[in-house]
PDB file of N, CA and C in Angstrom:
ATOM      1  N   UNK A   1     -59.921 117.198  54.962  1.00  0.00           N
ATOM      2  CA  UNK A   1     -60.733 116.379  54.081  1.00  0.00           C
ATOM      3  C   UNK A   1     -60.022 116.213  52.743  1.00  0.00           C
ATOM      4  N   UNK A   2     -59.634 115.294  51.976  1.00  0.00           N
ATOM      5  CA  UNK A   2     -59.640 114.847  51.083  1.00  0.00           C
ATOM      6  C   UNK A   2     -60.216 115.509  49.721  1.00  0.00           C
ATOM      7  N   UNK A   3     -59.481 115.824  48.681  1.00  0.00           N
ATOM      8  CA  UNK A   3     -60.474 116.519  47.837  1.00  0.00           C
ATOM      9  C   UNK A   3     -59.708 115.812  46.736  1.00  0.00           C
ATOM     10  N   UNK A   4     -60.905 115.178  46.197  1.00  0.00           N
ATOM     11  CA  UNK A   4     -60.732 114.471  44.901  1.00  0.00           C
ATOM     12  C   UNK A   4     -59.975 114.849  43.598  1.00  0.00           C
ATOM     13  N   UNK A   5     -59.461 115.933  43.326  1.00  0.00           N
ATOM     14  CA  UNK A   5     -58.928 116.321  42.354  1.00  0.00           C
ATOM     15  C   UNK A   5     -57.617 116.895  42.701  1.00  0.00           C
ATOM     16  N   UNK A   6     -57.310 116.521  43.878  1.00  0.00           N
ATOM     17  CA  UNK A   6     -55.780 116.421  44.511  1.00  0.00           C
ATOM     18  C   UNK A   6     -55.316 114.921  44.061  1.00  0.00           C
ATOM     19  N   UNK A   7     -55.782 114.078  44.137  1.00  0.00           N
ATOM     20  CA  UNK A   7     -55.136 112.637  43.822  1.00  0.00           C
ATOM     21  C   UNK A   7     -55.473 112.305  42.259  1.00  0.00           C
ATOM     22  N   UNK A   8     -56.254 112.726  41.423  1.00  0.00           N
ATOM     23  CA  UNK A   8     -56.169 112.664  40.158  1.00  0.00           C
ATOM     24  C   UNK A   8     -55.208 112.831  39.215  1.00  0.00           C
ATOM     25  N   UNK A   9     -53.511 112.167  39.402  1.00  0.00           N
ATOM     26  CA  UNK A   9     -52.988 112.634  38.202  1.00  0.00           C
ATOM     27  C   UNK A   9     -52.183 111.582  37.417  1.00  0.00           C
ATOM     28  N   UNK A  10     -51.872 111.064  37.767  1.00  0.00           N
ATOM     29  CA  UNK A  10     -51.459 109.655  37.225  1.00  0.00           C
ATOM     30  C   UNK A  10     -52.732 108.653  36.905  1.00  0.00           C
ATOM     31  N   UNK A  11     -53.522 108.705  37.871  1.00  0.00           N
ATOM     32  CA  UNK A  11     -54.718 107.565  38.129  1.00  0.00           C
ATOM     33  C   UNK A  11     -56.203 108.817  37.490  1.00  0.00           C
ATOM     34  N   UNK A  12     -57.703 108.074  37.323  1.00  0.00           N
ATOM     35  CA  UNK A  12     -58.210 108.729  37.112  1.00  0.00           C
ATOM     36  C   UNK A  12     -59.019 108.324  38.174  1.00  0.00           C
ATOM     37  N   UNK A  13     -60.062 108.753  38.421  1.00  0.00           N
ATOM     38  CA  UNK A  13     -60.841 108.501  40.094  1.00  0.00           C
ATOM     39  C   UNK A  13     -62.533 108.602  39.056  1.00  0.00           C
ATOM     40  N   UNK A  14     -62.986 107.583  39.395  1.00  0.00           N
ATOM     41  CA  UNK A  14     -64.861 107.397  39.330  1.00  0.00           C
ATOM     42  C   UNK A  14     -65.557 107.719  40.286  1.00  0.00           C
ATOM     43  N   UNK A  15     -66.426 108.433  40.330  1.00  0.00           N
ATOM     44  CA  UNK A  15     -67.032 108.473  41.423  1.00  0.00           C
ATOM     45  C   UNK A  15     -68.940 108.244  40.929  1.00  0.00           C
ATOM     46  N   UNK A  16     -69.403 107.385  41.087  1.00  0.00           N
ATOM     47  CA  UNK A  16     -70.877 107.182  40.597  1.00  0.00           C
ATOM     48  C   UNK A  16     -71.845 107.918  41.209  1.00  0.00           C
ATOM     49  N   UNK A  17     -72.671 108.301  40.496  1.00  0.00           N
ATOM     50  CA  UNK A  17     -73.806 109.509  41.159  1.00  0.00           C
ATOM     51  C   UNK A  17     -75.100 108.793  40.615  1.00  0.00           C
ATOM     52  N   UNK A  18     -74.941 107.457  40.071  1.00  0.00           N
ATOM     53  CA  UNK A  18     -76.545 106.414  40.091  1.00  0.00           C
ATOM     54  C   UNK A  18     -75.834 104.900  40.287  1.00  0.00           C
ATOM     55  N   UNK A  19     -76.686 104.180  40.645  1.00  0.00           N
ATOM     56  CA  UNK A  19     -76.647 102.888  40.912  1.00  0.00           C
ATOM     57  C   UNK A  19     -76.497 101.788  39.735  1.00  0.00           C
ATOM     58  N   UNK A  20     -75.290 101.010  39.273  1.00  0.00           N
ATOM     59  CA  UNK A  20     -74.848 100.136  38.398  1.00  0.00           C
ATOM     60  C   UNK A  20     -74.353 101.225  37.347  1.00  0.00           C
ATOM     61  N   UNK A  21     -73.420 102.058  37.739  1.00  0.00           N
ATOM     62  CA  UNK A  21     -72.610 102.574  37.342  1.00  0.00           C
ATOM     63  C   UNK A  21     -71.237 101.383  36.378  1.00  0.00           C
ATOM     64  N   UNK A  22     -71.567 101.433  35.465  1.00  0.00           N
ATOM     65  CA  UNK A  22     -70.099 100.288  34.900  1.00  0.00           C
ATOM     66  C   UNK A  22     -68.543 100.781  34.268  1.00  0.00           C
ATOM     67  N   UNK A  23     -67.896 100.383  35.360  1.00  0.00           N
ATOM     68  CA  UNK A  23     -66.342 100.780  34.310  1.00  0.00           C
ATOM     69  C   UNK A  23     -65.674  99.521  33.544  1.00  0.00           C
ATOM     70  N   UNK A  24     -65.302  99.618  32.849  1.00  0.00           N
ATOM     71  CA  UNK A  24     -64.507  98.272  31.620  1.00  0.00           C
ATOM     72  C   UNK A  24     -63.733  98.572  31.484  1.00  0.00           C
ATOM     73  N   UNK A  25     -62.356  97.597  31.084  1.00  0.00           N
ATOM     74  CA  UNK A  25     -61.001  98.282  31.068  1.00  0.00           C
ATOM     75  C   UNK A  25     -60.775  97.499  29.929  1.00  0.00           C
ATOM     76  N   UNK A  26     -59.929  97.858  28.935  1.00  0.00           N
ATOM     77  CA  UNK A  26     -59.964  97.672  27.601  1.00  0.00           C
ATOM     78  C   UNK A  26     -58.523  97.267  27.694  1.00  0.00           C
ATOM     79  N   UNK A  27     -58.018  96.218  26.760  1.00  0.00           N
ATOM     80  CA  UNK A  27     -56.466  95.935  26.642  1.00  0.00           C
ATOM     81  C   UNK A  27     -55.924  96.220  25.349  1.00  0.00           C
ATOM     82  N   UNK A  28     -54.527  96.426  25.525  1.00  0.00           N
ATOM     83  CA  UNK A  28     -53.676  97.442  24.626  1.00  0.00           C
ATOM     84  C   UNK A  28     -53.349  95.832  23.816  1.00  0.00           C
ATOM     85  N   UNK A  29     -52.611  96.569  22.230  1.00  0.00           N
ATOM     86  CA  UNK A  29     -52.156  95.377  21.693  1.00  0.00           C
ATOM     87  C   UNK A  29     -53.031  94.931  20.258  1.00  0.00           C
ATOM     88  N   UNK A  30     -52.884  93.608  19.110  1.00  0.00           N
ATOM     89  CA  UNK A  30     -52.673  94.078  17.959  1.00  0.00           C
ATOM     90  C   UNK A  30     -54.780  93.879  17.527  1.00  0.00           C
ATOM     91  N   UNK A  31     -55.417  93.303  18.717  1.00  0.00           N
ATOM     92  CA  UNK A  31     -56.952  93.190  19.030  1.00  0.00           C
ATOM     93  C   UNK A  31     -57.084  94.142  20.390  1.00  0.00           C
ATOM     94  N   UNK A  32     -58.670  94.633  20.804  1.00  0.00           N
ATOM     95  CA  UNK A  32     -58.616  95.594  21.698  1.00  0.00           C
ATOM     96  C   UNK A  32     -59.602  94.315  22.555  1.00  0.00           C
ATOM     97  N   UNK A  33     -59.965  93.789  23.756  1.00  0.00           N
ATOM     98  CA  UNK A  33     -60.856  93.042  24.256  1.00  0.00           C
ATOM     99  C   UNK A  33     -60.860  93.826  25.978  1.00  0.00           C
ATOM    100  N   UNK A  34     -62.052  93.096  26.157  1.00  0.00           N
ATOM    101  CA  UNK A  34     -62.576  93.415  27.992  1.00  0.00           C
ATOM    102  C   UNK A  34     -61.719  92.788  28.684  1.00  0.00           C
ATOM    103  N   UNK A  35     -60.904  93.291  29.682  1.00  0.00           N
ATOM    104  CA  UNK A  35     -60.045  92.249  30.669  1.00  0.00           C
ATOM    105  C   UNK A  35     -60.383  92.213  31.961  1.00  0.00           C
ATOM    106  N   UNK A  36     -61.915  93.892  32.528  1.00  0.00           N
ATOM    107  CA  UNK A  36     -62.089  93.925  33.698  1.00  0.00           C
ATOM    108  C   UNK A  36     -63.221  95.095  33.644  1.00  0.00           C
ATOM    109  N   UNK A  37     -64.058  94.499  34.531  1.00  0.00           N
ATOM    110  CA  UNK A  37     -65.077  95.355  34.670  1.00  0.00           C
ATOM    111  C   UNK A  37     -66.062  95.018  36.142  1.00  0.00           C
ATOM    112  N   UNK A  38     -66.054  96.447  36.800  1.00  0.00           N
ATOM    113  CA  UNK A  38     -66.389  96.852  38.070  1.00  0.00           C
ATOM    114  C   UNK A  38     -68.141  97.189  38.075  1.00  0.00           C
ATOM    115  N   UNK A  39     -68.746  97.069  38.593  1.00  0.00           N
ATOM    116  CA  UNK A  39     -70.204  98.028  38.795  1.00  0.00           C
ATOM    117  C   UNK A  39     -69.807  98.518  40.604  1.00  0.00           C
ATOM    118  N   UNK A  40     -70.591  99.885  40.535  1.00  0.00           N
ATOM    119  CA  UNK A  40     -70.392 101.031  41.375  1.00  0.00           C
ATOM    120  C   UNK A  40     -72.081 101.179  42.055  1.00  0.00           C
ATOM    121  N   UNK A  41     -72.056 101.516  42.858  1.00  0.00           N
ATOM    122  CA  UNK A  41     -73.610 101.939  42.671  1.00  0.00           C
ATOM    123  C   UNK A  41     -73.469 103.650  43.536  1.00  0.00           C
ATOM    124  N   UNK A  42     -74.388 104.344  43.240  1.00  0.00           N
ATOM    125  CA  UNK A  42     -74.300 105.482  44.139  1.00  0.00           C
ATOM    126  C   UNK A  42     -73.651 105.727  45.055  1.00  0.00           C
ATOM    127  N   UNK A  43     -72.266 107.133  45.118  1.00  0.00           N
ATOM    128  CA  UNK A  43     -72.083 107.513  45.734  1.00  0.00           C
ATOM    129  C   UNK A  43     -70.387 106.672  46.019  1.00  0.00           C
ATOM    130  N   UNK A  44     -70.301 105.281  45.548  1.00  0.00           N
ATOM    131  CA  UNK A  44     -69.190 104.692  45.522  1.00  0.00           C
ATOM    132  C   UNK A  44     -67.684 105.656  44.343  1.00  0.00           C
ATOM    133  N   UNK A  45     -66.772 105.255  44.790  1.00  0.00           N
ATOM    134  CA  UNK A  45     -65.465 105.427  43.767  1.00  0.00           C
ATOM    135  C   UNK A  45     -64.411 104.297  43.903  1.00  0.00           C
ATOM    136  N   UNK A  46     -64.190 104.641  42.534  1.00  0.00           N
ATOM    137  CA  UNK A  46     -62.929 103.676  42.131  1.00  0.00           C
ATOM    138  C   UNK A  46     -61.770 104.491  41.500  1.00  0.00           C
ATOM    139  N   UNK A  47     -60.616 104.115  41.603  1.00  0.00           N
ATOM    140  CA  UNK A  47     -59.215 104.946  41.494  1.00  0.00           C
ATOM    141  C   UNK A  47     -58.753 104.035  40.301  1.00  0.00           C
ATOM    142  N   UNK A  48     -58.549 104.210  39.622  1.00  0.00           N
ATOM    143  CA  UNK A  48     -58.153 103.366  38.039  1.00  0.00           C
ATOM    144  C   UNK A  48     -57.065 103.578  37.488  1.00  0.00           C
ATOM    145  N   UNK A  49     -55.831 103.244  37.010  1.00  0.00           N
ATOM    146  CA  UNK A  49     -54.909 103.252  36.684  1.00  0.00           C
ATOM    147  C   UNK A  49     -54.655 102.728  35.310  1.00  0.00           C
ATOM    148  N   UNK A  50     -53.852 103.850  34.263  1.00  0.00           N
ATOM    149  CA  UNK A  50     -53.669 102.879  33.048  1.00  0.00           C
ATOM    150  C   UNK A  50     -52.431 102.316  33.201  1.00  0.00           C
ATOM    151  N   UNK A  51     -52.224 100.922  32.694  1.00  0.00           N
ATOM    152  CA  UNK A  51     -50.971 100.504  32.461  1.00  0.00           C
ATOM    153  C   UNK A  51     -50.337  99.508  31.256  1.00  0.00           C
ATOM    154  N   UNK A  52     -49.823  99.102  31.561  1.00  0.00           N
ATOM    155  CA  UNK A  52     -49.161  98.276  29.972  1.00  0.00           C
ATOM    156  C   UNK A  52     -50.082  97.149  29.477  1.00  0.00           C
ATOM    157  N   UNK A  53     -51.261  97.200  30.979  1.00  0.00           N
ATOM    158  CA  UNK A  53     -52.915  96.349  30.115  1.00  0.00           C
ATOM    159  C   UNK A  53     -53.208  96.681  29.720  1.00  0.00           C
ATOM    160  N   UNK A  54     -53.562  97.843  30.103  1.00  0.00           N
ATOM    161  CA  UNK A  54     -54.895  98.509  30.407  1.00  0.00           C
ATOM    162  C   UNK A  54     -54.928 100.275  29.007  1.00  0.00           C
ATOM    163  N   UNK A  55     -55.334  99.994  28.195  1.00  0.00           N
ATOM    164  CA  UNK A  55     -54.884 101.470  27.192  1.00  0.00           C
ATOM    165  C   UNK A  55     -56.214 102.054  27.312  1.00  0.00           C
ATOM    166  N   UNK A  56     -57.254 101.552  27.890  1.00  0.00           N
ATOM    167  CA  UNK A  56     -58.521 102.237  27.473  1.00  0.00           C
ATOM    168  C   UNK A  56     -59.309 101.599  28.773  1.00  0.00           C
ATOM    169  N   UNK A  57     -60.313 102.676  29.806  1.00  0.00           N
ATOM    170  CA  UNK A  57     -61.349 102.854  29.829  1.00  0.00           C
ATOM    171  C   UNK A  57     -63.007 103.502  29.548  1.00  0.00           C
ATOM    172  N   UNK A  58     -63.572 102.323  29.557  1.00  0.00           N
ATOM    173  CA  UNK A  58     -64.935 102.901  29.197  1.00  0.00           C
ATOM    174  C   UNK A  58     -65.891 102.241  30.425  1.00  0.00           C
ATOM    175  N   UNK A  59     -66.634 103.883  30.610  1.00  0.00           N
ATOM    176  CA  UNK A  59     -67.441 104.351  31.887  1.00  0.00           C
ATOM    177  C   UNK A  59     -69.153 104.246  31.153  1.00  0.00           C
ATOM    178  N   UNK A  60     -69.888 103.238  31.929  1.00  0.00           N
ATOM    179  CA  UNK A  60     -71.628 103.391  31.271  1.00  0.00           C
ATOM    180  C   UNK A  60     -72.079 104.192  32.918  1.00  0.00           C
ATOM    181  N   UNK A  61     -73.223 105.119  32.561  1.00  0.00           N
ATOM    182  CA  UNK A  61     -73.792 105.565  33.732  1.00  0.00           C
ATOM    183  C   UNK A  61     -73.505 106.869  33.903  1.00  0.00           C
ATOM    184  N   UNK A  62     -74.252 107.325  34.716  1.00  0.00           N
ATOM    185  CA  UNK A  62     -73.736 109.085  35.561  1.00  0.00           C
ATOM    186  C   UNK A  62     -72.705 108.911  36.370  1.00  0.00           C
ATOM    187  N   UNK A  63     -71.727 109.367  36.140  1.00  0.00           N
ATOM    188  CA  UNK A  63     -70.388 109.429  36.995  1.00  0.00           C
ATOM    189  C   UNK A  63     -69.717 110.784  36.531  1.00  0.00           C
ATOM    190  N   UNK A  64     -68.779 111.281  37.784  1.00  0.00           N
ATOM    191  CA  UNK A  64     -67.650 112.504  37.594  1.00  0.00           C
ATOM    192  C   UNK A  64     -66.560 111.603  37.476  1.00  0.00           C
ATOM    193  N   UNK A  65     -65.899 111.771  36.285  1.00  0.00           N
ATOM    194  CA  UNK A  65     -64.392 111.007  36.540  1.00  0.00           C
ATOM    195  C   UNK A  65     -63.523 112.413  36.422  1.00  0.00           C
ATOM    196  N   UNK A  66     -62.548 112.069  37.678  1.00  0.00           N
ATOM    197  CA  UNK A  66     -61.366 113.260  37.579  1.00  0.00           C
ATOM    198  C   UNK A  66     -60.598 112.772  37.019  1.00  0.00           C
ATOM    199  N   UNK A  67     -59.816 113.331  36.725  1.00  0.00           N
ATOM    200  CA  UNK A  67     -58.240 113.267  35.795  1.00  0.00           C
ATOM    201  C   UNK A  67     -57.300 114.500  36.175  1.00  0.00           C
ATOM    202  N   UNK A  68     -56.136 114.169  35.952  1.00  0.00           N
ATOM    203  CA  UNK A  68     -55.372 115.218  35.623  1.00  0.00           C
ATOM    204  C   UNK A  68     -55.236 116.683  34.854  1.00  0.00           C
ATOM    205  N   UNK A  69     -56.058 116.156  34.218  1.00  0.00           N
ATOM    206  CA  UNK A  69     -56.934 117.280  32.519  1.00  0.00           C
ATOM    207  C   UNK A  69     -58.134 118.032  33.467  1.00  0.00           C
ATOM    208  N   UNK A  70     -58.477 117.577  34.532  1.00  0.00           N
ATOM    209  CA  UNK A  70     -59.850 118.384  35.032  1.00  0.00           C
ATOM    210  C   UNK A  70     -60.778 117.106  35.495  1.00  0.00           C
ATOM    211  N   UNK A  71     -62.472 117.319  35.156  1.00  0.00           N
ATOM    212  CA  UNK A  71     -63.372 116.674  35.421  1.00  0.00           C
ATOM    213  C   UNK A  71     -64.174 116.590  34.249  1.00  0.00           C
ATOM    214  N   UNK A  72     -64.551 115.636  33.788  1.00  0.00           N
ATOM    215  CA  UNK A  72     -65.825 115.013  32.758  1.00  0.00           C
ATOM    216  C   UNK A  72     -66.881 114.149  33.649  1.00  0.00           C
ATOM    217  N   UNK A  73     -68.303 114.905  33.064  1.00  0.00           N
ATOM    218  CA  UNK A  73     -69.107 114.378  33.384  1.00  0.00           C
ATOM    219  C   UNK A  73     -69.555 113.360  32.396  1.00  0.00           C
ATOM    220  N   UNK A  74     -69.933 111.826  33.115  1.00  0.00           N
ATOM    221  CA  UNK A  74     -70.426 110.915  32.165  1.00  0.00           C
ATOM    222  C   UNK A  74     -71.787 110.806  31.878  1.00  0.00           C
ATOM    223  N   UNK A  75     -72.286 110.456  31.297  1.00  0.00           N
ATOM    224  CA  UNK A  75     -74.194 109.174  31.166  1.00  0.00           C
ATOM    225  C   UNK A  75     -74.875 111.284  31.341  1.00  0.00           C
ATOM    226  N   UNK A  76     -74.285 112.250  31.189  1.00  0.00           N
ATOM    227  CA  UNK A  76     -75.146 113.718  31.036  1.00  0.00           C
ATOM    228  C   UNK A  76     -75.722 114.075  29.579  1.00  0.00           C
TER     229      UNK A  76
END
C-alpha cells in the first residue's frame, strides 16, 4: 500500500477530509495573482508541485497536506 508521506518531497500531496475543499496556486513575479484553482471534495487528493509559476499555495477547508517538512493540518 502506498503511504502518503513516502511521495511527499519535492511535491506536496492534499488530501481533503470535507467536501469543496479549495486549493489556489499563486504566481511568482513583480504582482502575486490566481493562475489555478482545484475544488476536492471528501476523501479526494491532489499532488501539487511548485514551479517557476507557481511560488505559493493556498488551501481553504479541512485537509492533511504532506510535505517533505512532515504533515499540517488545514481549516483545524
Amino acid at each position: 500500500m502506498l503511504n502518503l508521506e513516502d511521495i511527499a518531497g519535492d511535491y506536496i500531496v492534499v488530501k481533503a477530509k470535507e467536501n469543496g475543499v479549495t486549493i489556489i496556486g499563486l504566481t511568482r513575479g513583480k504582482d502575486t495573482k490566481f493562475h489555478h484553482s482545484e475544488k476536492l471534495d471528501r476523501g479526494e487528493v491532489m499532488i501539487a508541485q511548485f514551479t517557476e509559476h507557481t511560488s505559493a499555495i493556498k488551501i481553504r477547508g479541512k485537509a492533511s497536506i504532506y510535505t517533505k517538512h512532515g504533515v499540517v493540518e488545514a481549516g483545524e
